[in-house]
N, C-alpha and C. Protein backbone atom coordinates (compact mmCIF):
# COMPACT_ATOMS: atom_id res chain seq x y z
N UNK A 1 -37.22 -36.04 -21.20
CA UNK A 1 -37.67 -36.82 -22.33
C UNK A 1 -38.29 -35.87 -23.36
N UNK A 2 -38.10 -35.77 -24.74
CA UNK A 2 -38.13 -35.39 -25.83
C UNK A 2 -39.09 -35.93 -26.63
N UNK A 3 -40.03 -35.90 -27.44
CA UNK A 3 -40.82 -36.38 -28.47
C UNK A 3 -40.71 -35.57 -29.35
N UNK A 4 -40.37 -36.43 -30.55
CA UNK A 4 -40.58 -35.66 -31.96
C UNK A 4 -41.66 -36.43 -33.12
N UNK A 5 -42.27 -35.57 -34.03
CA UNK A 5 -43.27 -36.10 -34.69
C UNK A 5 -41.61 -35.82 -35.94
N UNK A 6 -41.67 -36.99 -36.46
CA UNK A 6 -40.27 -37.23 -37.75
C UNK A 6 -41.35 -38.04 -38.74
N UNK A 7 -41.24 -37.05 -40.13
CA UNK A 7 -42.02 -37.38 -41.22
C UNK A 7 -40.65 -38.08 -41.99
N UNK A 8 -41.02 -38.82 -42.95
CA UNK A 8 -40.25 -39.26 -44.18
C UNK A 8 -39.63 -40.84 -43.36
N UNK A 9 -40.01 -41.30 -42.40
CA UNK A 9 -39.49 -42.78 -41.97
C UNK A 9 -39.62 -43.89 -42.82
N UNK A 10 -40.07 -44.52 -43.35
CA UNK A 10 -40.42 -45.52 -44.76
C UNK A 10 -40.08 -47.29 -43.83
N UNK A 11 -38.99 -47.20 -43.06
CA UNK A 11 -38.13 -48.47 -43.11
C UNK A 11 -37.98 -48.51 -42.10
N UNK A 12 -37.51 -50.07 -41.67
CA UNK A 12 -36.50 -50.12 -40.98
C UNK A 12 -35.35 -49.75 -41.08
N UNK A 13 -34.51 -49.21 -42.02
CA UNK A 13 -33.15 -48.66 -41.87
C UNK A 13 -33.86 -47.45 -42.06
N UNK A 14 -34.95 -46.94 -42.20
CA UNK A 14 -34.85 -45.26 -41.80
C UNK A 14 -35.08 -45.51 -40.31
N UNK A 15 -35.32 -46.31 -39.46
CA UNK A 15 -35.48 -46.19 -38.15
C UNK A 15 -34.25 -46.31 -37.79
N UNK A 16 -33.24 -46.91 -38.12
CA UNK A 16 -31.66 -47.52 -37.25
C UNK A 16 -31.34 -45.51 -37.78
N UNK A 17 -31.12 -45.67 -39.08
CA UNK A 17 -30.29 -44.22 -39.57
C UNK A 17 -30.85 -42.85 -38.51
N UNK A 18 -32.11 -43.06 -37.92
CA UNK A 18 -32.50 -41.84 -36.86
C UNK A 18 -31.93 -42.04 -35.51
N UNK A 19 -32.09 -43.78 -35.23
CA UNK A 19 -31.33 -44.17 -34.24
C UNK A 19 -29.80 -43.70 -34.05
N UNK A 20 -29.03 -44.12 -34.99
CA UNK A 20 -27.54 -43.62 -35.03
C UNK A 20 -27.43 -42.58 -35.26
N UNK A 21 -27.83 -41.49 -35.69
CA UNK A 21 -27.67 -39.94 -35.69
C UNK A 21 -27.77 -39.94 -34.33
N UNK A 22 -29.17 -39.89 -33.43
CA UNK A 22 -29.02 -39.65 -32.08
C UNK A 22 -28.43 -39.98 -30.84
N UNK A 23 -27.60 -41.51 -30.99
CA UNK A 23 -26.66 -42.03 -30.03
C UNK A 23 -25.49 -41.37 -30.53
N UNK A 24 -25.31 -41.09 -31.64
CA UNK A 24 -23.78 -39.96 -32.17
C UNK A 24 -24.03 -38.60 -31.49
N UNK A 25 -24.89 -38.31 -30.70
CA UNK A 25 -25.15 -37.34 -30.19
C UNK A 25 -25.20 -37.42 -28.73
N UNK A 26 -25.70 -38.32 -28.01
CA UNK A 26 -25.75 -38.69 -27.42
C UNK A 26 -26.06 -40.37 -26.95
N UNK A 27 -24.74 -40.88 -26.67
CA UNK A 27 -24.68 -42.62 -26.53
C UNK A 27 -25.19 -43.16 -25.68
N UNK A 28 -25.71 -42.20 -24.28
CA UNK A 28 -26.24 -42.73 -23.38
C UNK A 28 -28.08 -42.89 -24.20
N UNK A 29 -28.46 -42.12 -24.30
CA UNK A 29 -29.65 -41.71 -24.74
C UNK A 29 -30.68 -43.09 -25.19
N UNK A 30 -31.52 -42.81 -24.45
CA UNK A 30 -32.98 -43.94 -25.06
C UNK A 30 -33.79 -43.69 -25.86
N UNK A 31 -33.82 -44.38 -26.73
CA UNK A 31 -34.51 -43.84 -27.81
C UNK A 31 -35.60 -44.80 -28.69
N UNK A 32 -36.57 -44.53 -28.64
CA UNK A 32 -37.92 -45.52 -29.13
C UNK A 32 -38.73 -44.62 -30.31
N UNK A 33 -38.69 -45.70 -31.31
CA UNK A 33 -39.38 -44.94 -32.25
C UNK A 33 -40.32 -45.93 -32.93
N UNK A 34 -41.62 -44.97 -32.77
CA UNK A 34 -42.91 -45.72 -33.40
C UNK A 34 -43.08 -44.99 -35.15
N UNK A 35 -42.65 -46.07 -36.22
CA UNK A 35 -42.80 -45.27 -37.25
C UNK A 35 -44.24 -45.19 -37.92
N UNK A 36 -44.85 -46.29 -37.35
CA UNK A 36 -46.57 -45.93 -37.90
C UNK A 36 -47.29 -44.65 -37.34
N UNK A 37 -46.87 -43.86 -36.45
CA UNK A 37 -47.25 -42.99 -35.71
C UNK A 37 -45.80 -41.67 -35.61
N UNK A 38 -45.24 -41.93 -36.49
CA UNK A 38 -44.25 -40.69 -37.37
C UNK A 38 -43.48 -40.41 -35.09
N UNK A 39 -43.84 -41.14 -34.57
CA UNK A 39 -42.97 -40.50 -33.38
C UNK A 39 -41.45 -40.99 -33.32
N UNK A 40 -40.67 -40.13 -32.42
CA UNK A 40 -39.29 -40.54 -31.78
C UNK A 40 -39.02 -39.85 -30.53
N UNK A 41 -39.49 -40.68 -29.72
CA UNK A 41 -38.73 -40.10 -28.32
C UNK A 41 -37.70 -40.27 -27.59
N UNK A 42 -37.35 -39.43 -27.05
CA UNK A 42 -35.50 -39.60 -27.12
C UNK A 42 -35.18 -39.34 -25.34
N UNK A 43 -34.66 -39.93 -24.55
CA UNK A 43 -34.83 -39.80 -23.38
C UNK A 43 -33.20 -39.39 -23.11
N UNK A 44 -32.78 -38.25 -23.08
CA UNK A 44 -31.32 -37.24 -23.14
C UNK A 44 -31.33 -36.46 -22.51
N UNK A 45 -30.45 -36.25 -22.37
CA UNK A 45 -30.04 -34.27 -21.38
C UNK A 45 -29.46 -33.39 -22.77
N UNK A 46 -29.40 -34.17 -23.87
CA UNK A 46 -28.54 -33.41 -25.07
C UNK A 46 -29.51 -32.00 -25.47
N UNK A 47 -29.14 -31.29 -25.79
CA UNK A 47 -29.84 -30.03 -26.50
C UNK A 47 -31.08 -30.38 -27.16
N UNK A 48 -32.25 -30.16 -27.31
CA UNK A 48 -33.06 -30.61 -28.22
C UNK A 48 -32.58 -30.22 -29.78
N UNK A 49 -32.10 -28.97 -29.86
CA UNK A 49 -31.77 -28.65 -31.14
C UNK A 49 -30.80 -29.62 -31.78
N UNK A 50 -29.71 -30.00 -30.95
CA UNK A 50 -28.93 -30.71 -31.81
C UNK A 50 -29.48 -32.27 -32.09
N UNK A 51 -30.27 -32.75 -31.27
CA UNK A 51 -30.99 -33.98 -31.39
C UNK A 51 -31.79 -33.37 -32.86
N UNK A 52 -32.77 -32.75 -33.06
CA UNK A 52 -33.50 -32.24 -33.94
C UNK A 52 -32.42 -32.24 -35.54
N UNK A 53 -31.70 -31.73 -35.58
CA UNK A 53 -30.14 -31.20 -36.03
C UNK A 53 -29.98 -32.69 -36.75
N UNK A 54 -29.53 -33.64 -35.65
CA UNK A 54 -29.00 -35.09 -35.96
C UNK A 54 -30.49 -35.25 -36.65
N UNK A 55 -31.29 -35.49 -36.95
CA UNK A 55 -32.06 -36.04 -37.74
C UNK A 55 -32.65 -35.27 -38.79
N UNK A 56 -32.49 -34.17 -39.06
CA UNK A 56 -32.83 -33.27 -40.34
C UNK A 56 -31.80 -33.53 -41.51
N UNK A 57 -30.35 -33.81 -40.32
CA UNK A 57 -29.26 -34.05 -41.38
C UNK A 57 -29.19 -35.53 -41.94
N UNK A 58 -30.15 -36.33 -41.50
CA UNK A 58 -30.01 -37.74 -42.01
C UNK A 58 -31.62 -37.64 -43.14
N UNK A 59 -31.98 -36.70 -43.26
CA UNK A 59 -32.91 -36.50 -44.51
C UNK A 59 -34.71 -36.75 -43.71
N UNK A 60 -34.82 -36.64 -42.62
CA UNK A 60 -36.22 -36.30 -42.08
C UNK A 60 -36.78 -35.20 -41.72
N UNK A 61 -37.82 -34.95 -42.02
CA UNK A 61 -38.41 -34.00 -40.93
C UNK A 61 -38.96 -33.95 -39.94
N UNK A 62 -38.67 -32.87 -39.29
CA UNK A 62 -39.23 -32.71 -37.87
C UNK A 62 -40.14 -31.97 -37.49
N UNK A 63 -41.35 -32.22 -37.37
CA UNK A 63 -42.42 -30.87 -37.11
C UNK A 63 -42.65 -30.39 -35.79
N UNK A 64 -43.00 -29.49 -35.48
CA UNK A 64 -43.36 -29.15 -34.66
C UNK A 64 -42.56 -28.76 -33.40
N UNK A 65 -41.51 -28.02 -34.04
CA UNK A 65 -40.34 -27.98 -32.56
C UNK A 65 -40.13 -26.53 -32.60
């Protein structure tokens, strides 16, 4: 299991758009995201980088990795 602190969330479709980057990465993957608290934890065997990767390229940031 993975936690990321992801700045720039605003929405609910910025939550689905982090969601679908990371099941395009991995479809099995669980994934819960608290956006009042900038988290996303991602429960995968996928690379962290490319999880990280999938969501920089959908316009967030990621601190602390």
């Amino acid at each position: 299991m993975q936690t990321f602190t992801v700045t720039g969330m605003t929405c609910g479709h910025c939550e689905q758009a982090v969601r679908k980057a990371l099941l395009a990465i991995d479809p099995q993957a669980q994934v819960t995201i608290d956006r009042a608290q900038n988290r996303v934890t991602v429960e995968s065997s996928a690379d962290k980088d490319k999880l990280v990767h999938a969501i920089e390229e959908e316009g967030y940031t990621v601190q602390g990795t």
